[in-house]
C-alpha atoms as a PDB file:
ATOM      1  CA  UNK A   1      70.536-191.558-148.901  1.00  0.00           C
ATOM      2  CA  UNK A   2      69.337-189.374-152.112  1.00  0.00           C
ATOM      3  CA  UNK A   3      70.490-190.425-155.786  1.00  0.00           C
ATOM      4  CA  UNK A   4      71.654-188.069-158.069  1.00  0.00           C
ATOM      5  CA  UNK A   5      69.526-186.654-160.278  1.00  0.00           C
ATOM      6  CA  UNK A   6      69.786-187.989-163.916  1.00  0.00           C
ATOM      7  CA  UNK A   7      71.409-186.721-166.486  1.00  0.00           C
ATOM      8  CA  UNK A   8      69.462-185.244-169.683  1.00  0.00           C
ATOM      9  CA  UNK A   9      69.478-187.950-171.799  1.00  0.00           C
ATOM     10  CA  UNK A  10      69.927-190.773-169.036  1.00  0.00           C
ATOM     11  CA  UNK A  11      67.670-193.814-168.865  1.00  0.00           C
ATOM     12  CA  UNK A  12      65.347-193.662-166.045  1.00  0.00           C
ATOM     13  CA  UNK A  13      67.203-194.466-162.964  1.00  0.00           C
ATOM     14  CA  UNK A  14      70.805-194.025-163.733  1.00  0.00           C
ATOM     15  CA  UNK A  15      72.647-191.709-162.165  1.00  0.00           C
ATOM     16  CA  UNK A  16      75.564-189.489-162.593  1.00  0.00           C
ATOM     17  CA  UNK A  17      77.543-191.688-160.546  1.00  0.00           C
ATOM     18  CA  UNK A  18      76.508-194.502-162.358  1.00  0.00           C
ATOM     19  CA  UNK A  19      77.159-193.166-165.689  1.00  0.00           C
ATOM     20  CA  UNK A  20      80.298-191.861-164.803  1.00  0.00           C
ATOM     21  CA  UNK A  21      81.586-195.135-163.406  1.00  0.00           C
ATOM     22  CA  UNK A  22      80.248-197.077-167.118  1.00  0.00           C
ATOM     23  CA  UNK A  23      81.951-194.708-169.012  1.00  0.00           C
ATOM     24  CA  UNK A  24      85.098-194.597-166.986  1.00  0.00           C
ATOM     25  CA  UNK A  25      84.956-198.105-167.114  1.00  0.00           C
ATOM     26  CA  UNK A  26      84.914-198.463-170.716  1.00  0.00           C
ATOM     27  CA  UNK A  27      86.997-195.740-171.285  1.00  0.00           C
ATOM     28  CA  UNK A  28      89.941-197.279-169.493  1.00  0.00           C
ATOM     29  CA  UNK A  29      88.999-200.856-170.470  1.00  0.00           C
ATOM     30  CA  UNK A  30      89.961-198.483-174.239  1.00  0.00           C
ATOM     31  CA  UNK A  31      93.426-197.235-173.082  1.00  0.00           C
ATOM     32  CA  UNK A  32      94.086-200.473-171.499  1.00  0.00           C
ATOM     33  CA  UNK A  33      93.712-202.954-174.758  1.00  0.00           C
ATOM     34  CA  UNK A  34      94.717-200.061-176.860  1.00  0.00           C
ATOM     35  CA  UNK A  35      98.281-200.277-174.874  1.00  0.00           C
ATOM     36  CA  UNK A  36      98.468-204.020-174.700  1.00  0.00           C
ATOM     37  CA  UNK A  37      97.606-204.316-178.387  1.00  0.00           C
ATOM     38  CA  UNK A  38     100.780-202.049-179.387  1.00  0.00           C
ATOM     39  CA  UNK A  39     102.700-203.820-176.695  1.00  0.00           C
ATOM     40  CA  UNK A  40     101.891-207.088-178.894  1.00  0.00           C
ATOM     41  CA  UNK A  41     102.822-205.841-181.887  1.00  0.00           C
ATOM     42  CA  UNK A  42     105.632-204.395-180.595  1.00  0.00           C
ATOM     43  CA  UNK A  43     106.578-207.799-179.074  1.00  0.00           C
ATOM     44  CA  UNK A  44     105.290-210.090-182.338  1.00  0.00           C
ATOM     45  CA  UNK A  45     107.910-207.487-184.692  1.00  0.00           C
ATOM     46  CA  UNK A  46     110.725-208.118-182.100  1.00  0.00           C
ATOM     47  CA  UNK A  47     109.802-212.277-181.723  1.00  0.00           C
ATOM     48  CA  UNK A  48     109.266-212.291-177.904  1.00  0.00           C
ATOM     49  CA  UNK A  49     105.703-212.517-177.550  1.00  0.00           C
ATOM     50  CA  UNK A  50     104.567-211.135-174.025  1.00  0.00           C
ATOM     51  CA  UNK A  51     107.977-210.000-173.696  1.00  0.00           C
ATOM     52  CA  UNK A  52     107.162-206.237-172.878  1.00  0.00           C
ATOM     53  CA  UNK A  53     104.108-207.136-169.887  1.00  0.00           C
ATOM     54  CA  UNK A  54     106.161-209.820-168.530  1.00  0.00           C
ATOM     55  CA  UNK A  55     109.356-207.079-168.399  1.00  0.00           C
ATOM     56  CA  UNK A  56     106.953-204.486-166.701  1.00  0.00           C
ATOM     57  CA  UNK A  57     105.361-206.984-164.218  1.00  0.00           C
ATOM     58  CA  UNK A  58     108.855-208.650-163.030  1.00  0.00           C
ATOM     59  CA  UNK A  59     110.176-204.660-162.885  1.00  0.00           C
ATOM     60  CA  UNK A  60     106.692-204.162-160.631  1.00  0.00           C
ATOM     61  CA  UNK A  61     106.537-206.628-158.391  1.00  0.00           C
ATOM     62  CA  UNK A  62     110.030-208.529-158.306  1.00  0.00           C
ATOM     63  CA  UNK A  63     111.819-204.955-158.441  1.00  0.00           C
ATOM     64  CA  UNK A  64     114.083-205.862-161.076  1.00  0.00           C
ATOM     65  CA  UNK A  65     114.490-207.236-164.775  1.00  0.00           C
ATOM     66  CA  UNK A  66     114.176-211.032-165.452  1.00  0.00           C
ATOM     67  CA  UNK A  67     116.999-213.153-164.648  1.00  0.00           C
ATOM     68  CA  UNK A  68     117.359-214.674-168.399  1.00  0.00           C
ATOM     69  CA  UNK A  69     116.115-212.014-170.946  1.00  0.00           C
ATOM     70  CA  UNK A  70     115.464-214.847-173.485  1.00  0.00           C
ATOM     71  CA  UNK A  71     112.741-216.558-171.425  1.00  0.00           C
ATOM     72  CA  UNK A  72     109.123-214.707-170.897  1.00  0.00           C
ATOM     73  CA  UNK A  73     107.920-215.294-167.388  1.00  0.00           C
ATOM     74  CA  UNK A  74     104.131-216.053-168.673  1.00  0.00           C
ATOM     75  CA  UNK A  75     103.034-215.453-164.659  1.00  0.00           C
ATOM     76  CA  UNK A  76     104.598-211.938-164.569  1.00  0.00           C
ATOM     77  CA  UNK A  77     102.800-211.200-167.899  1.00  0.00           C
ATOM     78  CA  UNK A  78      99.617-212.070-166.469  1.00  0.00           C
ATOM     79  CA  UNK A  79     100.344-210.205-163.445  1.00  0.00           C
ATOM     80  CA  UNK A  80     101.039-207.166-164.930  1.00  0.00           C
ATOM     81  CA  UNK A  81      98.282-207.280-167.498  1.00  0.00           C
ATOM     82  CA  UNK A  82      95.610-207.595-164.581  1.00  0.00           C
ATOM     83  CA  UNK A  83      97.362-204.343-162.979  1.00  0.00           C
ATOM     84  CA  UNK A  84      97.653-202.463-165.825  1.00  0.00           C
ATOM     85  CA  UNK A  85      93.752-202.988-166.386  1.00  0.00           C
ATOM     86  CA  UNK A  86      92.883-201.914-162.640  1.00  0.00           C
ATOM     87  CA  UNK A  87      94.492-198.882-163.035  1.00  0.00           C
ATOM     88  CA  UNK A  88      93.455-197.778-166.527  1.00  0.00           C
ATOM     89  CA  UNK A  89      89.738-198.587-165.743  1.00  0.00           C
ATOM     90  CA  UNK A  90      90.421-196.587-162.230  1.00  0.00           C
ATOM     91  CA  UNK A  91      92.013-194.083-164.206  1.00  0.00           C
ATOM     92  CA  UNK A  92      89.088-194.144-166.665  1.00  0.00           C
ATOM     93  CA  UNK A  93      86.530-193.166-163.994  1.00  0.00           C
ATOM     94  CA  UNK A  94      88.650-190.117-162.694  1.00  0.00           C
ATOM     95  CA  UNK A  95      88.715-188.915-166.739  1.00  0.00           C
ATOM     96  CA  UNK A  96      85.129-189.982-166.583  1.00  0.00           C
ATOM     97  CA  UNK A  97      84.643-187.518-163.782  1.00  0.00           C
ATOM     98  CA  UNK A  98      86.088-184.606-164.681  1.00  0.00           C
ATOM     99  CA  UNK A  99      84.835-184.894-168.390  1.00  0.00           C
ATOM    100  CA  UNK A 100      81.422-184.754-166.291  1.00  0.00           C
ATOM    101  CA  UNK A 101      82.081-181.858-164.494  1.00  0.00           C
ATOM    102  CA  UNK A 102      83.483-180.092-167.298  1.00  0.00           C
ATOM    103  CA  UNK A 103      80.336-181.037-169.394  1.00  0.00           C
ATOM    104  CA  UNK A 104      78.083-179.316-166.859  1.00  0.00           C
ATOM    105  CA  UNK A 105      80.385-176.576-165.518  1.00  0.00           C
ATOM    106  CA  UNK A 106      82.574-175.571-168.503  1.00  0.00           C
ATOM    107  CA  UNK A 107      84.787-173.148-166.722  1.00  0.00           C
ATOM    108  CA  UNK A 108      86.290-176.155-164.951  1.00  0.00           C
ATOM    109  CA  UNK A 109      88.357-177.430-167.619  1.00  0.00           C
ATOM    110  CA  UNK A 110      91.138-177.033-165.692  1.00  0.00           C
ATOM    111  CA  UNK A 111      90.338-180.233-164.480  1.00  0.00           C
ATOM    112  CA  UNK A 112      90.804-181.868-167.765  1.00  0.00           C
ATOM    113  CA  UNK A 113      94.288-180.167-168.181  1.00  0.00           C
ATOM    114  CA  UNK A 114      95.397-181.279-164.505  1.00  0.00           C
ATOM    115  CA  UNK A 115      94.396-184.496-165.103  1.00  0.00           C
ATOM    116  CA  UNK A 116      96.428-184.948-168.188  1.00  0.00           C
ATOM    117  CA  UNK A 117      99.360-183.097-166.861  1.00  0.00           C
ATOM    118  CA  UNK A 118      99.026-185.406-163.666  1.00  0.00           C
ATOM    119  CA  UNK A 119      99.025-188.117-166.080  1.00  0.00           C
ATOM    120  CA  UNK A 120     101.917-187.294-168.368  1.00  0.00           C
ATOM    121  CA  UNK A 121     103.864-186.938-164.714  1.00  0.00           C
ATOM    122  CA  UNK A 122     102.648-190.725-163.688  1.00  0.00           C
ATOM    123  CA  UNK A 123     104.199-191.504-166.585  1.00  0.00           C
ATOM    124  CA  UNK A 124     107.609-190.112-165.539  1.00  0.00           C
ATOM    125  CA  UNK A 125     107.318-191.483-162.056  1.00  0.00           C
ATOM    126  CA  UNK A 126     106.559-194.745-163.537  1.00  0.00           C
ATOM    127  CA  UNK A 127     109.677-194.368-165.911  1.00  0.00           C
ATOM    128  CA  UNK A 128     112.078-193.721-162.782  1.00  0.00           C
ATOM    129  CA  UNK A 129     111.001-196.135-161.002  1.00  0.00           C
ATOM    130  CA  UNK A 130     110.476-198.844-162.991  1.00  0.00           C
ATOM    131  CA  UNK A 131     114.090-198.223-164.389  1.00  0.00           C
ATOM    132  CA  UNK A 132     112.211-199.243-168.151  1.00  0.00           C
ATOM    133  CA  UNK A 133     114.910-200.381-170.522  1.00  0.00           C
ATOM    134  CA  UNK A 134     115.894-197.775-173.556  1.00  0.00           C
ATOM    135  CA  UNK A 135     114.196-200.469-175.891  1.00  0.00           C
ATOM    136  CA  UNK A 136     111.340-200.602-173.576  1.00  0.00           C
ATOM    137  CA  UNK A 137     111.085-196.736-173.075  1.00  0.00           C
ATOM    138  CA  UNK A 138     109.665-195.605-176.723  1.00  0.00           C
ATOM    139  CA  UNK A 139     106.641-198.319-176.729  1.00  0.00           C
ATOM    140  CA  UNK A 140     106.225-197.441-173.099  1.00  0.00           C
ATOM    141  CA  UNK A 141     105.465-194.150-174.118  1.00  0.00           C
ATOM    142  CA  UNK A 142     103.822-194.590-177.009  1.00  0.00           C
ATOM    143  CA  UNK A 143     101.455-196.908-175.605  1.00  0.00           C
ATOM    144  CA  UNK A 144     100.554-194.417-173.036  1.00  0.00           C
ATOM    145  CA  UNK A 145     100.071-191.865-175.599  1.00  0.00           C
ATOM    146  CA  UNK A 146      98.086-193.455-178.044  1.00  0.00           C
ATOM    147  CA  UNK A 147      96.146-194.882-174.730  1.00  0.00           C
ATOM    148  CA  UNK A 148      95.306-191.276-173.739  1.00  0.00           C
ATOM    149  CA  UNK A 149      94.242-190.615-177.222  1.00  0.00           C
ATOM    150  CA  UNK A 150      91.760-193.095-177.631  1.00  0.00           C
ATOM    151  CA  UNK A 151      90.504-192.769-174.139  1.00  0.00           C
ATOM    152  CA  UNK A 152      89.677-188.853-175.404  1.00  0.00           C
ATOM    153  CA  UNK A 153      88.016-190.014-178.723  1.00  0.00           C
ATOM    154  CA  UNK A 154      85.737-192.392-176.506  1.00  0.00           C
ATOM    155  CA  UNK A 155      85.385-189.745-174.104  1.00  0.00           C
ATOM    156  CA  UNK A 156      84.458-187.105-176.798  1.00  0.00           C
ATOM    157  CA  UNK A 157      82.228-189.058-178.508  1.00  0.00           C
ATOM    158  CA  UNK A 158      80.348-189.349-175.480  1.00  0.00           C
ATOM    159  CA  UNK A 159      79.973-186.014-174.829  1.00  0.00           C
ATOM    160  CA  UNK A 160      79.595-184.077-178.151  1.00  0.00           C
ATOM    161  CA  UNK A 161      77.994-180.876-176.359  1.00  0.00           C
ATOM    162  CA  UNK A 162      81.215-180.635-174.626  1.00  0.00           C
ATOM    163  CA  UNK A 163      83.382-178.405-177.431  1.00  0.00           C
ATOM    164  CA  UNK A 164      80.319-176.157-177.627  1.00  0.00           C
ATOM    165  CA  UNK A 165      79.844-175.796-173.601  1.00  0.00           C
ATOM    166  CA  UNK A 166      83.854-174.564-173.479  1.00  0.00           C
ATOM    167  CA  UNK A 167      83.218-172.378-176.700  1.00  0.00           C
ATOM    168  CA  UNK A 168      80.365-170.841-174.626  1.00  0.00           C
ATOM    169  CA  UNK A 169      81.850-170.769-171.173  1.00  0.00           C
ATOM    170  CA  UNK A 170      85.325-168.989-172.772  1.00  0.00           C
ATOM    171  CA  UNK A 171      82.878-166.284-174.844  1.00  0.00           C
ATOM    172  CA  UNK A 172      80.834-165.268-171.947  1.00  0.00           C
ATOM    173  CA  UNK A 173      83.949-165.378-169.579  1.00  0.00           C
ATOM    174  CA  UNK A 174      86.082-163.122-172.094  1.00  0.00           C
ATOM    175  CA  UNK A 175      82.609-160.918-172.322  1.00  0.00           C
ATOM    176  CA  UNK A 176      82.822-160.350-168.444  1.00  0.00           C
ATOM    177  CA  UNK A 177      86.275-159.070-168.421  1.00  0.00           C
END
């Protein structure tokens, strides 16, 4: 089995994969504490601390809201907060990838478009199903926006060639036609 070759830049012996899996990593470890911080905030203005994760985890895995609104179910909180982090950092590596691929093949931005459209529609499918109260819907969405926000300032700041690739890529595709 062959590594891939380094990236310019790289340390000796890391890989594209590997690179792409640390940055993805951090990346969504960025959405996911940038959500659960505003979810906090949101939940220390409205006094019910850990109110929001433990209304999303009982709405995950019990399929419905808590029994007694007034009481946070501190398991359900946890629960959903070691979720949400699984899926941000696995969604982190799939940004990770296709900011990758963009970086080295610029006319594949695409990628970065579906992925965000594919995320915005998550979002919705998440909405539906979870059945997320009205009060509950604004810092749901919020949180994922900010989320995505920071996750592209980490992800830019990473790759600062990448504005400049597209720039190229777009002038020399335009040139062709």
């Amino acid at each position: 089995m062959s590594e891939s070759p380094a990236l310019p830049g790289a340390a000796a012996g890391r890989t594209t994969f590997a690179r792409v899996v640390e940055e993805g990593f951090y990346g969504g470890l960025i959405g996911a504490v940038t959500v659960g911080l505003l979810f906090l905030i949101h939940d220390l203005l409205t006094e019910k601390l850990f109110y929001t994760p433990a209304l999303l985890g009982s709405l995950i895995f019990r399929g419905a809201p808590p029994a007694d609104p007034a009481t946070v179910d501190l398991p359900m909180a946890i629960a959903y907060n070691g979720l949400h982090l699984v899926v941000f950092i696995l969604g982190g590596v799939v940004a990770s990838f296709a900011v990758h691929e963009v970086d080295q093949h610029p006319l594949l931005w695409y990628l970065l478009a579906s992925g965000f459209v594919g995320l915005v529609f998550a979002g919705f499918l998440a909405d539906a199903a979870l059945g997320v109260p009205v009060l509950g819907r604004y810092h749901f969405w919020g949180g994922g926006v900010v989320a995505a926000l920071a996750m592209a300032l980490y992800f830019w700041r990473r790759h600062p060639d990448l504005a400049r690739h597209l720039k190229e890529a777009w002038r020399k595709e335009a040139a062709e036609s």
